[in-house]
PDB file of N, CA and C in Angstrom:
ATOM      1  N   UNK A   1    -183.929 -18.718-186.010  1.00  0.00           N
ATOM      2  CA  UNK A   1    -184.485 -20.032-185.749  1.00  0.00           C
ATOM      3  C   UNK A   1    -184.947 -20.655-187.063  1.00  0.00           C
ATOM      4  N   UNK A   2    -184.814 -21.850-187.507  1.00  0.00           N
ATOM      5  CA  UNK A   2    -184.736 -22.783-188.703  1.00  0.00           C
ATOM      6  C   UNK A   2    -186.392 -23.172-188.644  1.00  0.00           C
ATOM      7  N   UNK A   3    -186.946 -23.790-189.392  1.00  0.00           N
ATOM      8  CA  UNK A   3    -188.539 -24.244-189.856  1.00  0.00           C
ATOM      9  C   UNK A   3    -188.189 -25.560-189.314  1.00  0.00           C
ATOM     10  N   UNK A   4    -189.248 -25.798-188.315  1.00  0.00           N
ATOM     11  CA  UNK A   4    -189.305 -27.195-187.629  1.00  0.00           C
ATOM     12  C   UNK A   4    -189.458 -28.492-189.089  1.00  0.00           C
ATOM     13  N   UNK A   5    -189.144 -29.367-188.712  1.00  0.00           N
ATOM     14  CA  UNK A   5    -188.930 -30.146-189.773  1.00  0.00           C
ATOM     15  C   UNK A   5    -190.123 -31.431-189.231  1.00  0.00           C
ATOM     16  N   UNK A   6    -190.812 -31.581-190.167  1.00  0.00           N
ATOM     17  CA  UNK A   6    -192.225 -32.341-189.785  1.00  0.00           C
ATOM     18  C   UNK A   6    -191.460 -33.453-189.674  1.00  0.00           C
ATOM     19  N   UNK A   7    -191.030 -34.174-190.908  1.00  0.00           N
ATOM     20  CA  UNK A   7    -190.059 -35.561-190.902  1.00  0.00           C
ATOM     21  C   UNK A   7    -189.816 -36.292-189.505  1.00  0.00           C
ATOM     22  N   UNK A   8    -188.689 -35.299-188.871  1.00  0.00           N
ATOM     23  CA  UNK A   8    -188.070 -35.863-187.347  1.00  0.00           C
ATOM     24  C   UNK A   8    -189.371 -35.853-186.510  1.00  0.00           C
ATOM     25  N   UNK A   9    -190.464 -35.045-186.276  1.00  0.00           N
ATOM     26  CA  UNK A   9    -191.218 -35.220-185.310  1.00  0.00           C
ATOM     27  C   UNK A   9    -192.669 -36.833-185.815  1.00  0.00           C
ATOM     28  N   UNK A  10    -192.207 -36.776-187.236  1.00  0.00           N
ATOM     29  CA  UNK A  10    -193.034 -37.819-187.605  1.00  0.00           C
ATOM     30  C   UNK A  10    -192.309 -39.274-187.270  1.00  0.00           C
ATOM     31  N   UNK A  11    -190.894 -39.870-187.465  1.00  0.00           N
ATOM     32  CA  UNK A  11    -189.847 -40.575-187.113  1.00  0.00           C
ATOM     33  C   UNK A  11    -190.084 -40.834-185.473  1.00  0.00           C
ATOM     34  N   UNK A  12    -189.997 -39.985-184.653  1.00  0.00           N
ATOM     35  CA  UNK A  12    -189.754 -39.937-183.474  1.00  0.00           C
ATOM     36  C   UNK A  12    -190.892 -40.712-182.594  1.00  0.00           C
ATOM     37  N   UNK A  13    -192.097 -39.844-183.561  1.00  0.00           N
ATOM     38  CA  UNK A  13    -193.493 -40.604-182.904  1.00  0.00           C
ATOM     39  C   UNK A  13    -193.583 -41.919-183.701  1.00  0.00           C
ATOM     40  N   UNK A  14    -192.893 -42.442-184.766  1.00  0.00           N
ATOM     41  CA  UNK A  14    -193.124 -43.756-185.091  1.00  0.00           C
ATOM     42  C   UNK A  14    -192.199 -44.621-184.200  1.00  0.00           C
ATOM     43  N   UNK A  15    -190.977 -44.059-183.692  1.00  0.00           N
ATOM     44  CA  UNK A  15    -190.364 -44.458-182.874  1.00  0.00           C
ATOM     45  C   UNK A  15    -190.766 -44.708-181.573  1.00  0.00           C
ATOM     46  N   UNK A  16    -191.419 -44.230-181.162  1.00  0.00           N
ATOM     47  CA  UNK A  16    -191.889 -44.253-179.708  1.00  0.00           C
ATOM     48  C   UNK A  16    -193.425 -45.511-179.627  1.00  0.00           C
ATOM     49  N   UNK A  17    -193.759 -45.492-180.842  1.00  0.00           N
ATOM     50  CA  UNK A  17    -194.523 -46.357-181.051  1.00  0.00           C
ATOM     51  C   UNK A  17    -194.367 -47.472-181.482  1.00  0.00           C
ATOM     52  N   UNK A  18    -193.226 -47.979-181.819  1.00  0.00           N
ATOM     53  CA  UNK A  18    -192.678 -49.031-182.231  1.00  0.00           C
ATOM     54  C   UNK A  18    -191.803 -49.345-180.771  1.00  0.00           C
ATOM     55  N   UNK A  19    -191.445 -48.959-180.518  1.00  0.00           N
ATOM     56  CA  UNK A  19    -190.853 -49.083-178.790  1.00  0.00           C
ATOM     57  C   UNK A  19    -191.771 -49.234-178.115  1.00  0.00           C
ATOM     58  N   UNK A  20    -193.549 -49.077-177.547  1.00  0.00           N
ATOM     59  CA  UNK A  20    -194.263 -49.552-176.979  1.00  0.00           C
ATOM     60  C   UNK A  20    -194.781 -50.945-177.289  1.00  0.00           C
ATOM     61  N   UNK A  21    -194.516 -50.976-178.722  1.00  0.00           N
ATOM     62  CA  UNK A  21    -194.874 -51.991-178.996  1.00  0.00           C
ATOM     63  C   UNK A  21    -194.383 -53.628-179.120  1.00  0.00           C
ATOM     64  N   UNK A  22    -193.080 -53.051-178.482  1.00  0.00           N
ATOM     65  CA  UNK A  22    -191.594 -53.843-178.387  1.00  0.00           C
ATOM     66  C   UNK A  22    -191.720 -54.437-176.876  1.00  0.00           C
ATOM     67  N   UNK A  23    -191.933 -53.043-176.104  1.00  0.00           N
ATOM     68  CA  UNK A  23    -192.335 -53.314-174.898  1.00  0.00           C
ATOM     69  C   UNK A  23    -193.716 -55.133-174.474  1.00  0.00           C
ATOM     70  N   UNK A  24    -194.986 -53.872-175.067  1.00  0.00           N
ATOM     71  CA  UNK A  24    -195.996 -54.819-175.384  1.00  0.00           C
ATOM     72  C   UNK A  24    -195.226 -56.448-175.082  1.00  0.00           C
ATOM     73  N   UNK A  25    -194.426 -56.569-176.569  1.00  0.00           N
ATOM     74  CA  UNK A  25    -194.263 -58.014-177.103  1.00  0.00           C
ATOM     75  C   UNK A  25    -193.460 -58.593-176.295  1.00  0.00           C
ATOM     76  N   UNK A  26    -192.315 -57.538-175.709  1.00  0.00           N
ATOM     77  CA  UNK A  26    -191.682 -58.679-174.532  1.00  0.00           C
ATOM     78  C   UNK A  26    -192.705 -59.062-173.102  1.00  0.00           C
ATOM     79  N   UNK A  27    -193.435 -58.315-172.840  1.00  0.00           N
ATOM     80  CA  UNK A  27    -194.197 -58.795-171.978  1.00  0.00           C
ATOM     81  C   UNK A  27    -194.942 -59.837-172.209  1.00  0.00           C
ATOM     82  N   UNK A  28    -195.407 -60.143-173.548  1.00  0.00           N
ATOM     83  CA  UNK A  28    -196.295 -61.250-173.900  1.00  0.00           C
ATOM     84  C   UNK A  28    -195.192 -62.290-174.172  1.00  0.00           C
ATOM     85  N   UNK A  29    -193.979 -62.105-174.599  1.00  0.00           N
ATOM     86  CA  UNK A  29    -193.478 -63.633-174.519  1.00  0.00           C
ATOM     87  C   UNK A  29    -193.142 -63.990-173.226  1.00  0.00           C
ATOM     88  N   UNK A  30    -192.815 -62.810-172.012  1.00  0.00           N
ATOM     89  CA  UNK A  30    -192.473 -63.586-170.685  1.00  0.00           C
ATOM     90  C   UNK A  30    -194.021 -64.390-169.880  1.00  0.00           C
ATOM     91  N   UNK A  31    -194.537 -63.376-170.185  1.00  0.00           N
ATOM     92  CA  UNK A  31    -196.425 -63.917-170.186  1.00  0.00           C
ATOM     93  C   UNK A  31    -196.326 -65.703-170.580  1.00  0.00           C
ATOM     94  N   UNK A  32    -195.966 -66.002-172.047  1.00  0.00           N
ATOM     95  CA  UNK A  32    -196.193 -67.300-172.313  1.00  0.00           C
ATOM     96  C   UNK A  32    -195.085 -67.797-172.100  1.00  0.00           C
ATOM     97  N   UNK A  33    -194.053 -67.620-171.704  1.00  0.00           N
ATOM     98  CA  UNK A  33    -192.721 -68.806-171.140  1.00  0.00           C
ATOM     99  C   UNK A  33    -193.630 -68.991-169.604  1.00  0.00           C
ATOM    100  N   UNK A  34    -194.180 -68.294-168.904  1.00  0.00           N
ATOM    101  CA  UNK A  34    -194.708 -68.669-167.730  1.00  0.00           C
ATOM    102  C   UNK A  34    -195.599 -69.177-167.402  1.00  0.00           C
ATOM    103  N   UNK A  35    -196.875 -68.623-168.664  1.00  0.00           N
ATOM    104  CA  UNK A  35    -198.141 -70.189-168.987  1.00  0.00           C
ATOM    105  C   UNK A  35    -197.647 -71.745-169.237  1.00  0.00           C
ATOM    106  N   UNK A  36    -196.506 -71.720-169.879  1.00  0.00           N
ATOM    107  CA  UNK A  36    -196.069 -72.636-170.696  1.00  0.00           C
ATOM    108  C   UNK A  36    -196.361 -72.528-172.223  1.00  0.00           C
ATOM    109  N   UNK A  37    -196.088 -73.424-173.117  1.00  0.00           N
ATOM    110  CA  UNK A  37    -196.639 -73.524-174.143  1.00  0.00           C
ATOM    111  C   UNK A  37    -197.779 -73.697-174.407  1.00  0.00           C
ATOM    112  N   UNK A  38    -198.344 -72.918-175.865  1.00  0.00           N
ATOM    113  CA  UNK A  38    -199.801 -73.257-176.082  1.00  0.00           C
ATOM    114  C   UNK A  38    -200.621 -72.351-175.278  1.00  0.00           C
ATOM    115  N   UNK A  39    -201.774 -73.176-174.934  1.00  0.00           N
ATOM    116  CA  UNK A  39    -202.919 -72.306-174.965  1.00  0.00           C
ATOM    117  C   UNK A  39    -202.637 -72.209-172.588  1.00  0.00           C
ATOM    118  N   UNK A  40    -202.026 -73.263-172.417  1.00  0.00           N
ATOM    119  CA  UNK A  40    -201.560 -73.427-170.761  1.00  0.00           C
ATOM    120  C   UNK A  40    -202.527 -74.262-170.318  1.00  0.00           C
ATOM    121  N   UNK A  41    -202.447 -74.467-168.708  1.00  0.00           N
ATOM    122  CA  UNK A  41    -203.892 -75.479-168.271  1.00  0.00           C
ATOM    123  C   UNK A  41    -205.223 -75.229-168.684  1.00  0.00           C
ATOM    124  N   UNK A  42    -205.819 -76.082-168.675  1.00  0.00           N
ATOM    125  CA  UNK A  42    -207.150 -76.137-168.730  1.00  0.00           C
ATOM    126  C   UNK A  42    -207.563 -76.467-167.470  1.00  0.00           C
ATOM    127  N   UNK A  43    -206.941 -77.226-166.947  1.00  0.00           N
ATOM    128  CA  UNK A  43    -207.822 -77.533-165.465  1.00  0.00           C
ATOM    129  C   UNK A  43    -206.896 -77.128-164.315  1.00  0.00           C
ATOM    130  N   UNK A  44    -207.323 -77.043-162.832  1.00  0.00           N
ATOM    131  CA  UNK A  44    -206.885 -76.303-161.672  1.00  0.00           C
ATOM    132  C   UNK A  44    -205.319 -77.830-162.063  1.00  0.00           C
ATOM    133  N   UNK A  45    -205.317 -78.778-161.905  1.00  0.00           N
ATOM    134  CA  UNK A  45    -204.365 -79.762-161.721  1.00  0.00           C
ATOM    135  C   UNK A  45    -203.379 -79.669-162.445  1.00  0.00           C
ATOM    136  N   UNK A  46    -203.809 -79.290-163.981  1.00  0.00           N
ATOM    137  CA  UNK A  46    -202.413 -78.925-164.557  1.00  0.00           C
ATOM    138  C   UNK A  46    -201.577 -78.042-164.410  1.00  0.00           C
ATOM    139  N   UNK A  47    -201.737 -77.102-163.621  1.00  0.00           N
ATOM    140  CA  UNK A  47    -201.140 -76.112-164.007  1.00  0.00           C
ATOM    141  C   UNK A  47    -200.116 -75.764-163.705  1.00  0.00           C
ATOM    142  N   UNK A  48    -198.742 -75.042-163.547  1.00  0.00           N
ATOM    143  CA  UNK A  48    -197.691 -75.277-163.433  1.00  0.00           C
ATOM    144  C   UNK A  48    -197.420 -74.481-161.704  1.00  0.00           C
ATOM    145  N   UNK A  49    -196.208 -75.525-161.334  1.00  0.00           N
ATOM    146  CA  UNK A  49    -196.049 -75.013-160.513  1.00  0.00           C
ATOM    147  C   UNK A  49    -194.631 -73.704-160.038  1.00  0.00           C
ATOM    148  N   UNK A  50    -194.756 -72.849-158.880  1.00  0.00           N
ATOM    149  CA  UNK A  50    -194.113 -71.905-158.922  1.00  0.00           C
ATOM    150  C   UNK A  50    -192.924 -72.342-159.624  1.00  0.00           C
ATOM    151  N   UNK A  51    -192.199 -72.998-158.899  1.00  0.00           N
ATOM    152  CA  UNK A  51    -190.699 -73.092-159.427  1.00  0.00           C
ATOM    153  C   UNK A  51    -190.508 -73.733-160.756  1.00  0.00           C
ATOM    154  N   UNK A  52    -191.700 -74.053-161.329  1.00  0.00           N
ATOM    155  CA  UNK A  52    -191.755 -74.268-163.007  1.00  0.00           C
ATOM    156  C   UNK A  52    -191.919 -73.127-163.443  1.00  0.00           C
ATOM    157  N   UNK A  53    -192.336 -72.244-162.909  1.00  0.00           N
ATOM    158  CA  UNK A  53    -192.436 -70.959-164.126  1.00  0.00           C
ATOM    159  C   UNK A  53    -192.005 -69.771-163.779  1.00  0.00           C
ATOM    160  N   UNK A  54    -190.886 -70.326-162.671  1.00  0.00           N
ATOM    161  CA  UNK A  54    -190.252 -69.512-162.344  1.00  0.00           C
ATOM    162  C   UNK A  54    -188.314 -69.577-163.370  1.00  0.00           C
ATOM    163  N   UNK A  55    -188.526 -70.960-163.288  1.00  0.00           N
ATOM    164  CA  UNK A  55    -187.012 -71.622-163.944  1.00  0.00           C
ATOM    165  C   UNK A  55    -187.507 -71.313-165.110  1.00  0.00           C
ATOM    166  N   UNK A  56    -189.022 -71.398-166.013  1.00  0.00           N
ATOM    167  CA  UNK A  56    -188.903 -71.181-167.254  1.00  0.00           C
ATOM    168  C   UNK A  56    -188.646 -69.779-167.557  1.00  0.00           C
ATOM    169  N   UNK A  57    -189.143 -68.692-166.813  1.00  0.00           N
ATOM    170  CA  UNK A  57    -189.147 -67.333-167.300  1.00  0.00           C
ATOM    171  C   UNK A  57    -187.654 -66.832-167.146  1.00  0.00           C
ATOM    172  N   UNK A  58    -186.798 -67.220-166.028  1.00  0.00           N
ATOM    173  CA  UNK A  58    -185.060 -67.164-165.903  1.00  0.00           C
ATOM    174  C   UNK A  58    -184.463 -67.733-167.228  1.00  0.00           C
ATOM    175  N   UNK A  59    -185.026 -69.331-167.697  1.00  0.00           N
ATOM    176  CA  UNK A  59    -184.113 -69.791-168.700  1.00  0.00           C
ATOM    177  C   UNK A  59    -184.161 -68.753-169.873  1.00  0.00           C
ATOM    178  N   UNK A  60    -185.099 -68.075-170.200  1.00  0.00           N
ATOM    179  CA  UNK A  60    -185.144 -67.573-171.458  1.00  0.00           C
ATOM    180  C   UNK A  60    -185.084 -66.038-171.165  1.00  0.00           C
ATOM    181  N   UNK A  61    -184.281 -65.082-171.604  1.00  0.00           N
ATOM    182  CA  UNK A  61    -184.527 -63.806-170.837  1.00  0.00           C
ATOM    183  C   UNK A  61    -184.461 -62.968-172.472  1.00  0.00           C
ATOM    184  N   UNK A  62    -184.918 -63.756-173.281  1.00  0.00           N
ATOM    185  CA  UNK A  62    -185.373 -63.154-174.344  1.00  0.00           C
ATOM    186  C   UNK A  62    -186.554 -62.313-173.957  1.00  0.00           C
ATOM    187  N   UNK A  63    -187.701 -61.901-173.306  1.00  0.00           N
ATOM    188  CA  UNK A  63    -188.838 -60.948-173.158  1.00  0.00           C
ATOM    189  C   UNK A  63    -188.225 -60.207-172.930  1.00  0.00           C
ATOM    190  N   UNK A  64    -186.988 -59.803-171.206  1.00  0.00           N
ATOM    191  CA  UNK A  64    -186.474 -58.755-171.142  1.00  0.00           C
ATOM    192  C   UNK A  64    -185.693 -58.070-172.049  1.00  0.00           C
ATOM    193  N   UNK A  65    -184.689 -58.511-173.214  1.00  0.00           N
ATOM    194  CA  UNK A  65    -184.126 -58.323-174.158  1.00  0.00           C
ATOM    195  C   UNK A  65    -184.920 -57.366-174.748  1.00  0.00           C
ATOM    196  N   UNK A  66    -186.148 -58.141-175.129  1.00  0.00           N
ATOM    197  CA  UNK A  66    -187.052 -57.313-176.253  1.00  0.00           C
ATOM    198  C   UNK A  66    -187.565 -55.890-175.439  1.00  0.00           C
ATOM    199  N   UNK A  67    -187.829 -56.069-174.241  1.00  0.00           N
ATOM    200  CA  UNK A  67    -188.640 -55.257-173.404  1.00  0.00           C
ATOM    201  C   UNK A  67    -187.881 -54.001-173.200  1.00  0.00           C
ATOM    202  N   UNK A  68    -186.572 -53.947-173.271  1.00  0.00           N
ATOM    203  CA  UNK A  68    -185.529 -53.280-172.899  1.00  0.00           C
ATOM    204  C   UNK A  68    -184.831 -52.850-174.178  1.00  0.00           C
ATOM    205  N   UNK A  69    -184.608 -53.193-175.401  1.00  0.00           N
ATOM    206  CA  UNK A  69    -184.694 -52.513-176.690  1.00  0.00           C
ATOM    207  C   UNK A  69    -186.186 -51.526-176.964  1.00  0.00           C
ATOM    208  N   UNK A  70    -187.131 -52.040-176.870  1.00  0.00           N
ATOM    209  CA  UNK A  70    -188.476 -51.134-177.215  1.00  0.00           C
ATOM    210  C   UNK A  70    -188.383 -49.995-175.810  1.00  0.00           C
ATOM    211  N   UNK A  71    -187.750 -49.984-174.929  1.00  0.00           N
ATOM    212  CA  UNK A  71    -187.745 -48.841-173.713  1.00  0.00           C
ATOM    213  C   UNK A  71    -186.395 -48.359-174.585  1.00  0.00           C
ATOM    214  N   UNK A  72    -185.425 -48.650-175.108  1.00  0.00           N
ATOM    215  CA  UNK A  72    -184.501 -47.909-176.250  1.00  0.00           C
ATOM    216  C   UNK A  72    -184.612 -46.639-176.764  1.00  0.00           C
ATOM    217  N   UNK A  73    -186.027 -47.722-177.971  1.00  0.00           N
ATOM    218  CA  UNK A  73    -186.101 -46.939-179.101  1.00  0.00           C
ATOM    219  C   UNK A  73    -187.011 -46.064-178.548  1.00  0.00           C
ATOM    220  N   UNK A  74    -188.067 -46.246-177.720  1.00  0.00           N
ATOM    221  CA  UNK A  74    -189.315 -45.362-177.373  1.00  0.00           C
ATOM    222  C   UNK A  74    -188.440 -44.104-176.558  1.00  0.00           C
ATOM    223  N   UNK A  75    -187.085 -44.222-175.896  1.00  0.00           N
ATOM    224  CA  UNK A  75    -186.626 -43.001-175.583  1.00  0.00           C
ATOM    225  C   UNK A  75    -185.942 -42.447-176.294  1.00  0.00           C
ATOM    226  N   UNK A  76    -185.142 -42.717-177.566  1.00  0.00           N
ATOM    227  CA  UNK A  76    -184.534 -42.251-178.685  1.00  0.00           C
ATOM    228  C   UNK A  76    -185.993 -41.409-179.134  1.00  0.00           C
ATOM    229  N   UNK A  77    -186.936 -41.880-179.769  1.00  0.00           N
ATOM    230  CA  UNK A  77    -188.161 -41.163-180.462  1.00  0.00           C
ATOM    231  C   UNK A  77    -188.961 -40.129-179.468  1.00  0.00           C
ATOM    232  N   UNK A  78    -188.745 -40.232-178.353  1.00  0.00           N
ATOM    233  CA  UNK A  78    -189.134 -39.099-177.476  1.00  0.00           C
ATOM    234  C   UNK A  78    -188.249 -37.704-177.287  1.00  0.00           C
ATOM    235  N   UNK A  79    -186.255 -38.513-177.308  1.00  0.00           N
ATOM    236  CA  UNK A  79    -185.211 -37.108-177.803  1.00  0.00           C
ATOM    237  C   UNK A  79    -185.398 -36.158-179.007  1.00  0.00           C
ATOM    238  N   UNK A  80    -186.042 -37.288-179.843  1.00  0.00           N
ATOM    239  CA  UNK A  80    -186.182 -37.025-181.170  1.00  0.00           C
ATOM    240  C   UNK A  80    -187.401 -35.726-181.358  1.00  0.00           C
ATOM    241  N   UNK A  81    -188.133 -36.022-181.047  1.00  0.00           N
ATOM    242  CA  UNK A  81    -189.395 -34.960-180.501  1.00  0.00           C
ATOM    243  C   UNK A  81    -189.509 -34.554-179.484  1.00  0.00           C
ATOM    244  N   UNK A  82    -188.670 -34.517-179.101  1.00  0.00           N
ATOM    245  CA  UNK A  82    -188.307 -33.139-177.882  1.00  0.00           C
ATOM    246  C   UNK A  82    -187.172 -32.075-178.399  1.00  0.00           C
ATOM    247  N   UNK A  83    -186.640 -32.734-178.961  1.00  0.00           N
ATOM    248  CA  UNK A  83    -185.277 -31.782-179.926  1.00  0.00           C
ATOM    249  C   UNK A  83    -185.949 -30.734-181.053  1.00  0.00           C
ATOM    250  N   UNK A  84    -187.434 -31.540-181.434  1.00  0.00           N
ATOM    251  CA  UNK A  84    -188.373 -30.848-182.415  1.00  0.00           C
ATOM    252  C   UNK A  84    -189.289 -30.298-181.742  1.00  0.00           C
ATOM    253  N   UNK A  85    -189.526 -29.926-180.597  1.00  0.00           N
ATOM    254  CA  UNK A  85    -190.267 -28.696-179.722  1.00  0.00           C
ATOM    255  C   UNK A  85    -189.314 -28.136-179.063  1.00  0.00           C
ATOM    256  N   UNK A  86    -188.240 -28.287-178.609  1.00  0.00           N
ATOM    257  CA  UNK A  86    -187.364 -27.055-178.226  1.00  0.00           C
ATOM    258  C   UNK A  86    -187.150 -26.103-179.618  1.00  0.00           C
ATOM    259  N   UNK A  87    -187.087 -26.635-181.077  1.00  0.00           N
ATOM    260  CA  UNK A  87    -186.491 -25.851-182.021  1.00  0.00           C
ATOM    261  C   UNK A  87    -187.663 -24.816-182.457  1.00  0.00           C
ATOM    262  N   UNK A  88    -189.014 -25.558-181.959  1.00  0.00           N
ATOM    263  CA  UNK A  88    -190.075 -24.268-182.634  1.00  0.00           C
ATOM    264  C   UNK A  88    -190.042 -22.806-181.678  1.00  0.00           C
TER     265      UNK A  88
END
């Protein structure tokens, strides 16, 4: 059996953390395509209605994009350090 290699288990966990954090960010842009722009209503009257933020979060499916690359990489960096505890 070979000397576990710190490197890959250090990679893997930056990986998996950069993939939550991918996650994170697509959730916050589908979050604000559905506030709208900016900061969103301020008052009960403005605020958007269902089928407004429903057509906005469909038009743009950039969050899922992102959301679904960071679920990627966060399972690549979990093979990655799992490949580095089967070897110890």
């Amino acid at each position: 059996m070979s000397a576990p290699d710190p490197r890959r288990a250090r990679l893997g966990l930056a990986l998996i953390v950069a993939g939550i954090l991918a996650i994170v960010g697509g959730v916050l842009v589908v979050l604000e395509s559905a506030n709208g722009p900016g900061l969103g209503p301020t008052k009960f009257e403005e605020r958007r209605s269902y089928n407004q933020t429903k057509e906005a979060v469909h038009s743009s499916p950039l969050g899922f994009v992102i959301a679904l690359a960071g679920l990627g990489v966060a399972i690549v960096g979990g093979r990655l350090r799992r490949r580095e505890d089967a070897d110890e």
